[in-house]
Protein backbone atom coordinates (compact mmCIF):
# COMPACT_ATOMS: atom_id res chain seq x y z
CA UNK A 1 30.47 -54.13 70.93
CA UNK A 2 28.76 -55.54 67.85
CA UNK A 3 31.94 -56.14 65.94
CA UNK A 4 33.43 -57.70 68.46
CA UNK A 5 30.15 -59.62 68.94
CA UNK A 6 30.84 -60.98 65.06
CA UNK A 7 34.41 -61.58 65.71
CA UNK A 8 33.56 -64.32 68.81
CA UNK A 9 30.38 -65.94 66.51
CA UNK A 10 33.13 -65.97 63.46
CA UNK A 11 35.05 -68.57 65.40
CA UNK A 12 32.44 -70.41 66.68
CA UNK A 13 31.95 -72.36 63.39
CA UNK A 14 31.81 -75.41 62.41
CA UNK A 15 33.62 -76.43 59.18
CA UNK A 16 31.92 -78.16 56.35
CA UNK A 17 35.04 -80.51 54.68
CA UNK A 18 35.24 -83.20 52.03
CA UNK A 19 36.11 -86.92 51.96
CA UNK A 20 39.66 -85.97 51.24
CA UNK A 21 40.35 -83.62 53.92
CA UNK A 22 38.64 -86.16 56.45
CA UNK A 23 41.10 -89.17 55.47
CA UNK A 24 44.31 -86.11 56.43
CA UNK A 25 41.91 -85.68 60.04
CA UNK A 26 41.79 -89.11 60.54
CA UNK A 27 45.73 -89.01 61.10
CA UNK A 28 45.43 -86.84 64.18
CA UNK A 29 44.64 -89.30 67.32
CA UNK A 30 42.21 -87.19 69.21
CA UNK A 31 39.87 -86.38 66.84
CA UNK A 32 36.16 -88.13 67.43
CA UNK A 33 34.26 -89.77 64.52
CA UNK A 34 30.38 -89.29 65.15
CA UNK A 35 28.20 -91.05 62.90
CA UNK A 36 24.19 -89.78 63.69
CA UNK A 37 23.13 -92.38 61.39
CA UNK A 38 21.07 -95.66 62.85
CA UNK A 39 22.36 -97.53 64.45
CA UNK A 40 21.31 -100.51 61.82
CA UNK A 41 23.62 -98.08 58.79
CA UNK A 42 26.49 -97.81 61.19
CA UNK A 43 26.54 -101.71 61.78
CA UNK A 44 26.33 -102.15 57.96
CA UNK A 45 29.40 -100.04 57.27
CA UNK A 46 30.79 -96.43 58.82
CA UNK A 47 33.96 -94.74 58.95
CA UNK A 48 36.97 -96.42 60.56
CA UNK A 49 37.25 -95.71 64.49
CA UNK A 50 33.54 -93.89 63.99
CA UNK A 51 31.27 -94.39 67.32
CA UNK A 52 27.52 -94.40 66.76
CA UNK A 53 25.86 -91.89 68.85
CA UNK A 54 22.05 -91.35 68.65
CA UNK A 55 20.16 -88.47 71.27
CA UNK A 56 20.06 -90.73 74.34
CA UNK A 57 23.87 -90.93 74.10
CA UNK A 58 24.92 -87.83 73.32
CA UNK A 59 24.79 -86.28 77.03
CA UNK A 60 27.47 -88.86 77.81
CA UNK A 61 30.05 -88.18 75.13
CA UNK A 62 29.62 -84.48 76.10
CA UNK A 63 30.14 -84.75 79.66
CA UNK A 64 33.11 -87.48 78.79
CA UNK A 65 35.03 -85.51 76.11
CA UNK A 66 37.25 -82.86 76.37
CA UNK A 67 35.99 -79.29 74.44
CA UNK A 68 39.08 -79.56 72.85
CA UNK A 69 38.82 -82.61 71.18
CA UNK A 70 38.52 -82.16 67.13
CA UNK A 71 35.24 -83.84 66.36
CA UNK A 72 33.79 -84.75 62.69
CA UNK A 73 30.63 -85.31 62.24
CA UNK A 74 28.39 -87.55 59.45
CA UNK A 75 25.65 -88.49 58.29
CA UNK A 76 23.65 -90.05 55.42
CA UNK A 77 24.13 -87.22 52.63
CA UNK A 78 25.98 -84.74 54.77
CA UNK A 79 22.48 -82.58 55.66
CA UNK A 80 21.71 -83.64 59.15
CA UNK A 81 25.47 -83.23 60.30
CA UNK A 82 25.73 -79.69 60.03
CA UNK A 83 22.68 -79.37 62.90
CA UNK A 84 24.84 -81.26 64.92
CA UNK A 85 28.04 -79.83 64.43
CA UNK A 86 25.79 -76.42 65.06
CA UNK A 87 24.99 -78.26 68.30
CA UNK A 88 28.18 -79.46 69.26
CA UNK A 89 29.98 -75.77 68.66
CA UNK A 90 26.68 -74.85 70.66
CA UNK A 91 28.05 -76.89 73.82
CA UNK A 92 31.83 -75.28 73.72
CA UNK A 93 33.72 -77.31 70.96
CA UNK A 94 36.34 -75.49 69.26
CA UNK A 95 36.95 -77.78 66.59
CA UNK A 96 33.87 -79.38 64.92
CA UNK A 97 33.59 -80.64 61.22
CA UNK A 98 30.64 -81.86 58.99
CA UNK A 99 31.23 -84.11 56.42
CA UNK A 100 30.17 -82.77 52.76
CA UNK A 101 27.98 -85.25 51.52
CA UNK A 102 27.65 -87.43 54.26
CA UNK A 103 28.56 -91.06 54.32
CA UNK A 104 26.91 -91.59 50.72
CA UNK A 105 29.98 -89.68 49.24
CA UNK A 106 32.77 -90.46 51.59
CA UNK A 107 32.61 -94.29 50.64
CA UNK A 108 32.62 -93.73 46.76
């Protein structure tokens, strides 16, 4: 029972990727951009197609989008997005991804 208890939490992880690998994401049309940043950063400048989604929202986009969906997730420095994509593989989604090194690095 334990093993297969490892085998079930083995899939149920979130995947830390760089800049690079997000830009070859960003070509399928169902994956979500969440940017946890303010809302003040995300006006400045975010990720193309990225949606802004702060605590009070986030009940929302869960009960509105499929488990299914591929969602990346970033943040400043790439620290506070792997808590959510913890959360989000938390609440049933298959395919979660943190960026590495959060916005900061994606935009050099």
């Amino acid at each position: 029972m334990g093993l297969l208890l490892n085998l079930i939490n083995m899939e149920l992880k979130y995947e830390c990727i760089s800049g690079v690998k997000v830009k070859n994401l960003m070509s399928n049309n169902n994956l979500k951009i969440i940017d946890i940043r303010d809302e003040e950063s995300f006006k400045e400048e975010h990720i193309s197609n990225a949606i802004n989604i702060n605590e009070s929202e986030i009940k929302k986009f869960l009960d509105e989008t499929s488990k299914d969906t591929p969602v990346l997730i970033y943040c400043y420095h790439g620290n506070s997005s792997k808590g959510a994509a913890e959360y989000f593989i938390s609440q049933g989604y298959e395919k979660v991804y943190s960026l590495d090194g959060g916005y900061s690095d994606y935009k050099k």
